[in-house]
N, C-alpha and C. Protein backbone atom coordinates (compact mmCIF):
# COMPACT_ATOMS: atom_id res chain seq x y z
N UNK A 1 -48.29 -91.98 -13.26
CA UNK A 1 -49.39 -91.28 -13.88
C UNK A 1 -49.53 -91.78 -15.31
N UNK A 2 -50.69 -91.98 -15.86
CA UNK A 2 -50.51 -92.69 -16.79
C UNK A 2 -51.05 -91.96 -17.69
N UNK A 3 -51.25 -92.14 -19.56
CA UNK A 3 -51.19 -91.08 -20.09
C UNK A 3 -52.07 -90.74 -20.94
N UNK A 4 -52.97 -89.98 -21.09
CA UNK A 4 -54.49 -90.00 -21.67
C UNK A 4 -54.64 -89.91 -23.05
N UNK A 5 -55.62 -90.97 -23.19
CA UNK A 5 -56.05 -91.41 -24.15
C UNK A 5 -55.82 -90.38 -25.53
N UNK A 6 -55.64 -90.86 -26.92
CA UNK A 6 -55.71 -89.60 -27.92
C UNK A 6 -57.36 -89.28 -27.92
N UNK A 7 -57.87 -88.24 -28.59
CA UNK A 7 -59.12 -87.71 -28.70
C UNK A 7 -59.28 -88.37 -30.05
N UNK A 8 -60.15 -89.17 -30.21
CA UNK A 8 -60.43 -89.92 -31.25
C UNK A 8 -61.97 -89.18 -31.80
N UNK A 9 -61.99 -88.04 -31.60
CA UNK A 9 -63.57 -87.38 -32.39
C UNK A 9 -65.14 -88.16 -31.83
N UNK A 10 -65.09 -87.99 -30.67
CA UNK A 10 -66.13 -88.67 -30.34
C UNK A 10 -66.85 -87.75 -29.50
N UNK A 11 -67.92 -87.53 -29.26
CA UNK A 11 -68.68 -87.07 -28.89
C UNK A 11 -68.98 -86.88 -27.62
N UNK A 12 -69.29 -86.56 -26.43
CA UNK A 12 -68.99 -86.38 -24.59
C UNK A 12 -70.37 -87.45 -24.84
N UNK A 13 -70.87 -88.64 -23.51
CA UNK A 13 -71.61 -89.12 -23.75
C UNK A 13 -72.96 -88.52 -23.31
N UNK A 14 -72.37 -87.32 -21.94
CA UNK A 14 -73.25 -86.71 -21.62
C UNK A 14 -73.88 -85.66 -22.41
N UNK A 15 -73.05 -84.98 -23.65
CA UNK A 15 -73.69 -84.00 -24.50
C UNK A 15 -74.56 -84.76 -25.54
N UNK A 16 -74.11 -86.06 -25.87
CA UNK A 16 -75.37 -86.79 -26.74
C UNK A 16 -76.42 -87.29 -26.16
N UNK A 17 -76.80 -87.28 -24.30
CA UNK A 17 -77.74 -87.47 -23.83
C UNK A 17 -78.44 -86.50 -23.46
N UNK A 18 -78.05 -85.58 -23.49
CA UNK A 18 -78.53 -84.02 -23.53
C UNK A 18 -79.22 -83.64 -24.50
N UNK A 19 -78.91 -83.83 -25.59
CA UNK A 19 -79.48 -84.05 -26.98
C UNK A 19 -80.64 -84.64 -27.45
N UNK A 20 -80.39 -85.68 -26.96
CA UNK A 20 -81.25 -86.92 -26.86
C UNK A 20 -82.42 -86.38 -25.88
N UNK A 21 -81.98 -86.17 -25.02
CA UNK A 21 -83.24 -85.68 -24.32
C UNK A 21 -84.51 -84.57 -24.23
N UNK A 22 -83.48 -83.96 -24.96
CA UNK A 22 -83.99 -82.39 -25.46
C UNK A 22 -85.00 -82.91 -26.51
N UNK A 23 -84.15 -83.81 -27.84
CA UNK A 23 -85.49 -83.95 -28.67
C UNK A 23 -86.36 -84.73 -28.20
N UNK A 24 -86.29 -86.33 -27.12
CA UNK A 24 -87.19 -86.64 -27.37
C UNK A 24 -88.52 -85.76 -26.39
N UNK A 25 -87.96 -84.88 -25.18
CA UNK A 25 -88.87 -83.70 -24.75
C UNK A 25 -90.03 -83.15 -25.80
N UNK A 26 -89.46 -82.85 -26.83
CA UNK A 26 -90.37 -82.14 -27.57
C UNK A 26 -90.87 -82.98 -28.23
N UNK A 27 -90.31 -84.13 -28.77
CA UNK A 27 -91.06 -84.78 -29.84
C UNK A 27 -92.68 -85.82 -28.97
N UNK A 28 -92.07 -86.18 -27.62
CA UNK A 28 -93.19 -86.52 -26.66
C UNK A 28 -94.14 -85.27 -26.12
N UNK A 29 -93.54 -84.34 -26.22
CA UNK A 29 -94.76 -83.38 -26.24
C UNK A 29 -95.48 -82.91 -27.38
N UNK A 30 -95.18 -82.91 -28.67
CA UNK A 30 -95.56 -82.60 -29.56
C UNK A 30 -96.86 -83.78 -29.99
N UNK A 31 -96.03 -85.26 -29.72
CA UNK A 31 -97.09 -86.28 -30.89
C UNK A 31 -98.05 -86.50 -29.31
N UNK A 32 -97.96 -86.04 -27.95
CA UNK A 32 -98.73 -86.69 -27.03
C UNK A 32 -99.71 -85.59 -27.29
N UNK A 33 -99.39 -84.18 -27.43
CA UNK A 33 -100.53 -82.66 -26.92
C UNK A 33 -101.88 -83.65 -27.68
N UNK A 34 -102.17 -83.63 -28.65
CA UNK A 34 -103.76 -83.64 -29.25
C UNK A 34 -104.32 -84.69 -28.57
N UNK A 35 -103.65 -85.88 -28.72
CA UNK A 35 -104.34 -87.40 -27.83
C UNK A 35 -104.56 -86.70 -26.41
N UNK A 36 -103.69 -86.21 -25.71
CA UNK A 36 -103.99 -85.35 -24.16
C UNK A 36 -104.79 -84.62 -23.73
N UNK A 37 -105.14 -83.69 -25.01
CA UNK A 37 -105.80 -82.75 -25.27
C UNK A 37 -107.44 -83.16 -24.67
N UNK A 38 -107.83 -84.23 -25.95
CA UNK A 38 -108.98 -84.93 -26.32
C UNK A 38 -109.44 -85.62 -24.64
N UNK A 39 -108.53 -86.13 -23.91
CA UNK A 39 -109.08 -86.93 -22.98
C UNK A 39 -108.83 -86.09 -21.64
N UNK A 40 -107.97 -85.13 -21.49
CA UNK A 40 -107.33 -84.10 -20.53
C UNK A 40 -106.93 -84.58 -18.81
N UNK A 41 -106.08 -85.87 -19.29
CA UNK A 41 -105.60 -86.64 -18.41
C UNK A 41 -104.04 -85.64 -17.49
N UNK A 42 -104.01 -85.08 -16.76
CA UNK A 42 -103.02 -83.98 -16.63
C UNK A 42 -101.75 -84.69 -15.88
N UNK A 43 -101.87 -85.76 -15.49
CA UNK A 43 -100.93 -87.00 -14.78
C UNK A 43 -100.12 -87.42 -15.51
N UNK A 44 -101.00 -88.65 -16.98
CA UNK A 44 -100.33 -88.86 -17.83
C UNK A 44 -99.05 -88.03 -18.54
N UNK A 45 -99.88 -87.06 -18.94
CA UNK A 45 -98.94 -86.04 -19.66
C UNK A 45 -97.65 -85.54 -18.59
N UNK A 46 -97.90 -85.46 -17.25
CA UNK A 46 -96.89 -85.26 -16.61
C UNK A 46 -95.86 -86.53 -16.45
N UNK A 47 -96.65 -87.72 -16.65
CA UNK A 47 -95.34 -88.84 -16.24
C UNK A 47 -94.60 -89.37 -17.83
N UNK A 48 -95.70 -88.86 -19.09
CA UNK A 48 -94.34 -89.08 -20.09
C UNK A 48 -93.37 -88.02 -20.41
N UNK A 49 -94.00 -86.81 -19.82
CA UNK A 49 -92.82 -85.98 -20.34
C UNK A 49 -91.85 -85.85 -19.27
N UNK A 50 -91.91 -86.32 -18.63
CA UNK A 50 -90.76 -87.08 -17.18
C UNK A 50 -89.91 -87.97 -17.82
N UNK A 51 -90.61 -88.90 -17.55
CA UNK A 51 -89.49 -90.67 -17.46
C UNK A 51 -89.36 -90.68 -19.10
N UNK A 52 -90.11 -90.18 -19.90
CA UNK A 52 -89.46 -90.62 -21.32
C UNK A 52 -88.28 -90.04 -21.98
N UNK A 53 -87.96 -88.71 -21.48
CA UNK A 53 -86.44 -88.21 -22.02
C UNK A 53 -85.73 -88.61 -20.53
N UNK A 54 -85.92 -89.01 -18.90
CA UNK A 54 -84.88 -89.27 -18.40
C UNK A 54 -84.52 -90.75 -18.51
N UNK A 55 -85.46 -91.43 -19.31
CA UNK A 55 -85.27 -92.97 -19.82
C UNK A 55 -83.76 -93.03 -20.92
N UNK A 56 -84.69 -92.24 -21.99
CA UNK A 56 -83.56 -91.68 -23.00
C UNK A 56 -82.37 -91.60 -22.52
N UNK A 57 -82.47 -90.54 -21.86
CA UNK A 57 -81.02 -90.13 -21.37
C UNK A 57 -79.79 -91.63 -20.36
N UNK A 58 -80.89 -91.91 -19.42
CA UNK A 58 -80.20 -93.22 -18.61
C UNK A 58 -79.23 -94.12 -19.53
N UNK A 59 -80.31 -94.65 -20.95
CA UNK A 59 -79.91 -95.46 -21.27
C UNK A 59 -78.87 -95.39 -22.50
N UNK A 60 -78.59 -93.97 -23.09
CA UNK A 60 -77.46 -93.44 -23.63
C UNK A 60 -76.43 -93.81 -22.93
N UNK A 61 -76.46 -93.28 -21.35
CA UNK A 61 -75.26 -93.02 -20.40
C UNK A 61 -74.87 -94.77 -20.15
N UNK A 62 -75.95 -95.39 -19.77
CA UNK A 62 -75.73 -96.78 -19.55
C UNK A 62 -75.14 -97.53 -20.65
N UNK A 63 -75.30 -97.40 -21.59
CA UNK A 63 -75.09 -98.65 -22.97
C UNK A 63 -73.82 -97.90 -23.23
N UNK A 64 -72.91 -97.01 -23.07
CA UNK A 64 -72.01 -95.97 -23.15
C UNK A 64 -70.87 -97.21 -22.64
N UNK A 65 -69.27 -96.69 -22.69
CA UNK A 65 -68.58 -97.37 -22.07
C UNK A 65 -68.01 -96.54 -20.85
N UNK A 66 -69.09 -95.49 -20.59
CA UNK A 66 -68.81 -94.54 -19.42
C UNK A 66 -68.47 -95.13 -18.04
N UNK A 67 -67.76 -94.98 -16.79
CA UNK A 67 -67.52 -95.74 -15.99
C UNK A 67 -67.84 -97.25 -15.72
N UNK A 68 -67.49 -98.04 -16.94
CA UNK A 68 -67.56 -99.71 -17.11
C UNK A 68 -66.94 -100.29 -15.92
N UNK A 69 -65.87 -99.47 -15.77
CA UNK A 69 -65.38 -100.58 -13.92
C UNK A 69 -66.34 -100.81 -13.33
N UNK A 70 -67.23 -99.67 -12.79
CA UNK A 70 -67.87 -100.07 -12.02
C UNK A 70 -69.35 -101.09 -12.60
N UNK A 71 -70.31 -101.95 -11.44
CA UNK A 71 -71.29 -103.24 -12.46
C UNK A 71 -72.27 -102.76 -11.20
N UNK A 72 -73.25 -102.98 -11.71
CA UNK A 72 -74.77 -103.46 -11.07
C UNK A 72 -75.00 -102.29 -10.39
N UNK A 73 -75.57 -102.21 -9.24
CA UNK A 73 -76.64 -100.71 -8.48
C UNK A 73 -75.34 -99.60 -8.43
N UNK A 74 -73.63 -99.90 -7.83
CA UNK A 74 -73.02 -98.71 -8.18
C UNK A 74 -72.99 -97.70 -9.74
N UNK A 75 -73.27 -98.61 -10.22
CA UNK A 75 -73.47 -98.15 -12.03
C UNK A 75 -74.63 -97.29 -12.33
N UNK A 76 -75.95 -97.99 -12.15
CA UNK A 76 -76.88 -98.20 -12.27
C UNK A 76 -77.49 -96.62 -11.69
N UNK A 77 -77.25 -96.28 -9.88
CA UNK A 77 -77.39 -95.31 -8.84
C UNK A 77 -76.73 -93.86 -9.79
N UNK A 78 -75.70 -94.15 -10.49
CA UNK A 78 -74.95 -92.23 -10.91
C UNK A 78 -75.63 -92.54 -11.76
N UNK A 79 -75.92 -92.79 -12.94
CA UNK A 79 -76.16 -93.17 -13.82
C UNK A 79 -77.47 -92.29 -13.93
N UNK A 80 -78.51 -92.83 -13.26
CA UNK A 80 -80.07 -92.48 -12.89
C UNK A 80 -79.70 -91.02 -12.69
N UNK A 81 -78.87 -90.71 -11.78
CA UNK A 81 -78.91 -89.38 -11.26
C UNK A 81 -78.61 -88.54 -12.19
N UNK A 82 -77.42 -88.75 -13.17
CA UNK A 82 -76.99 -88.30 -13.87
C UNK A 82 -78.16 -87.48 -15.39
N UNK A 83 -79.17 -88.61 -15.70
CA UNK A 83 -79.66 -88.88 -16.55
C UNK A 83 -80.99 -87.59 -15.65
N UNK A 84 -81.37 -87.79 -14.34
CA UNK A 84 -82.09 -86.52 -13.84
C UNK A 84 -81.58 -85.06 -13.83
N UNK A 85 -80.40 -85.19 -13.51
CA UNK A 85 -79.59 -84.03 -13.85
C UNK A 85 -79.81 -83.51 -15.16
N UNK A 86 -79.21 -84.49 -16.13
CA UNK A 86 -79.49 -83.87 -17.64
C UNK A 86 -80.93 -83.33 -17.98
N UNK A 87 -81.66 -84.33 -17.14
CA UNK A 87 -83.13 -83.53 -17.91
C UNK A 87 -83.91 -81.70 -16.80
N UNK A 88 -82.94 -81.87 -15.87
CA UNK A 88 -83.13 -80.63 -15.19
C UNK A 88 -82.56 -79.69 -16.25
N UNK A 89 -81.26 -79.85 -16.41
CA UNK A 89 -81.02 -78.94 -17.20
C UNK A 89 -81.64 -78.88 -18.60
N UNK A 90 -82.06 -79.70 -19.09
CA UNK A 90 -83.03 -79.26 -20.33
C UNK A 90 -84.07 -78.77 -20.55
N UNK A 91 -84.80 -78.91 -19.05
CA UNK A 91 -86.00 -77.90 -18.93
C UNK A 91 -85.72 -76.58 -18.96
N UNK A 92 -84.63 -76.45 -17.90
CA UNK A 92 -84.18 -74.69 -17.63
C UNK A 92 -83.55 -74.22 -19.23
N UNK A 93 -83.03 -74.69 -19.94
CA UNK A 93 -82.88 -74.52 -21.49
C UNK A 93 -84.05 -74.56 -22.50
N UNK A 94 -84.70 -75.42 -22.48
CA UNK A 94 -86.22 -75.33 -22.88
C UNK A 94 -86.73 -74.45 -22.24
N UNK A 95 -87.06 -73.66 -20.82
CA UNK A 95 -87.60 -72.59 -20.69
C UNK A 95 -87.37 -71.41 -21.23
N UNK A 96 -85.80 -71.12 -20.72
CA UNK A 96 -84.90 -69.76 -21.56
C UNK A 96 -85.53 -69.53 -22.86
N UNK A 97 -85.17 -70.72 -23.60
CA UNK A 97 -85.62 -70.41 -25.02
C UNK A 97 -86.30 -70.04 -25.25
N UNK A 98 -87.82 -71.32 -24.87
CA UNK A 98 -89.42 -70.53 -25.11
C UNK A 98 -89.66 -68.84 -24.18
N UNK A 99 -89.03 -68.57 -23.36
CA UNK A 99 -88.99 -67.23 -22.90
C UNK A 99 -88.53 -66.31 -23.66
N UNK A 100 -87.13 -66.75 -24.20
CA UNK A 100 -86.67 -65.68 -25.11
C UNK A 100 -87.45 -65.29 -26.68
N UNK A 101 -88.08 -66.57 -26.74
CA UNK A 101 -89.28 -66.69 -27.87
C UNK A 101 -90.21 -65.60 -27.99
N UNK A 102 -90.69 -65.97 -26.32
CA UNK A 102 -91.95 -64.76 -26.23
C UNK A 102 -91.60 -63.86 -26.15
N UNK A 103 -90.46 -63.30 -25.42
CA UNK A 103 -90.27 -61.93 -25.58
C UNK A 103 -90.07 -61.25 -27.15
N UNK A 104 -89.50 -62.27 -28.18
CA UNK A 104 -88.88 -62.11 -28.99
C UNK A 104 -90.12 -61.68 -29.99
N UNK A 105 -90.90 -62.21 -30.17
CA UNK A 105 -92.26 -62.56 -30.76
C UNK A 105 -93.32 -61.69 -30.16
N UNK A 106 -93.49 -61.27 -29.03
CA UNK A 106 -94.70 -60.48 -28.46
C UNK A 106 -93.87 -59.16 -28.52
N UNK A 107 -93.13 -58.82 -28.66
CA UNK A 107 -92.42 -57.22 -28.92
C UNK A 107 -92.48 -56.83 -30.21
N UNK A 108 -93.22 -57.49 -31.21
CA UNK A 108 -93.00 -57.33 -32.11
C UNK A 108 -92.22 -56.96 -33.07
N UNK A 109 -90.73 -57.83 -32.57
CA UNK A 109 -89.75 -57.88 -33.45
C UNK A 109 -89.69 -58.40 -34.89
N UNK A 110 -91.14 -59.31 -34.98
CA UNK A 110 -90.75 -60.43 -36.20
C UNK A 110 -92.14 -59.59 -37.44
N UNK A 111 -92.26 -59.18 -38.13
CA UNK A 111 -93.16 -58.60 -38.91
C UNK A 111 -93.90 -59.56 -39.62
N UNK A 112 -95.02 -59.67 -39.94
CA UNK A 112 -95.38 -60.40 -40.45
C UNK A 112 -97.30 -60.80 -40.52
C-alpha cells in the first residue's frame, strides 16, 4: 500500500470547476440577456448557457493532472461527464439561491 501524497494546499480540481462554471453561467447570461433580448433567438440562448460553462468546466478537469494515466477517448469520455455533472449541479445551486432570493425579497424582509 503505498503512501499518500502530503496535502500541498491545492485546491480539489473539481471544486475549481464548479466555480468556474458557476461564474462563467452568470457572466454568459448576464453579457448575452440584452443582445438575446433584441433579436429573441430562444435556441441560441439555450445552447450558450449549456456548452459554455460545461466547456469551462471540461477543460479545467482536462488540462488538470487529474487521472493522467489514463490518454485519449478513456480520458476524454469521464471527463465530459464529469464536467455535465458539475454543471447539473450548478443549476440546482443557482436555482436554490435565486429561490431563496425570492422568497427572501418578496416577503418583505429587505426594507427599502
Amino acid at each position: 500500500m503505498s503512501r499518500p501524497e502530503p496535502a500541498d494546499g491545492r485546491q480539489s480540481p473539481v471544486g475549481v470547476a464548479g466555480v468556474a462554471c458557476f461564474g462563467s453561467l452568470a457572466v454568459i447570461h448576464l453579457a448575452t440577456q440584452p443582445f438575446l433580448r433584441f433579436l429573441d433567438p430562444w435556441g441560441i440562448q439555450w445552447l450558450l448557457e449549456v456548452s459554455f460553462p460545461v466547456a469551462v468546466a471540461f477543460i479545467i478537469l482536462y488540462r488538470n493532472s487529474w487521472h493522467e494515466e489514463m490518454s485519449g477517448l478513456k480520458r476524454v469520455l469521464p471527463m465530459l461527464f464529469s464536467a455535465g455533472l458539475i454543471y447539473g449541479v450548478v443549476l440546482m445551486a443557482s436555482a436554490l439561491v435565486l429561490a431563496v432570493a425570492g422568497v427572501f425579497f418578496s416577503n418583505g424582509m429587505v426594507s427599502g
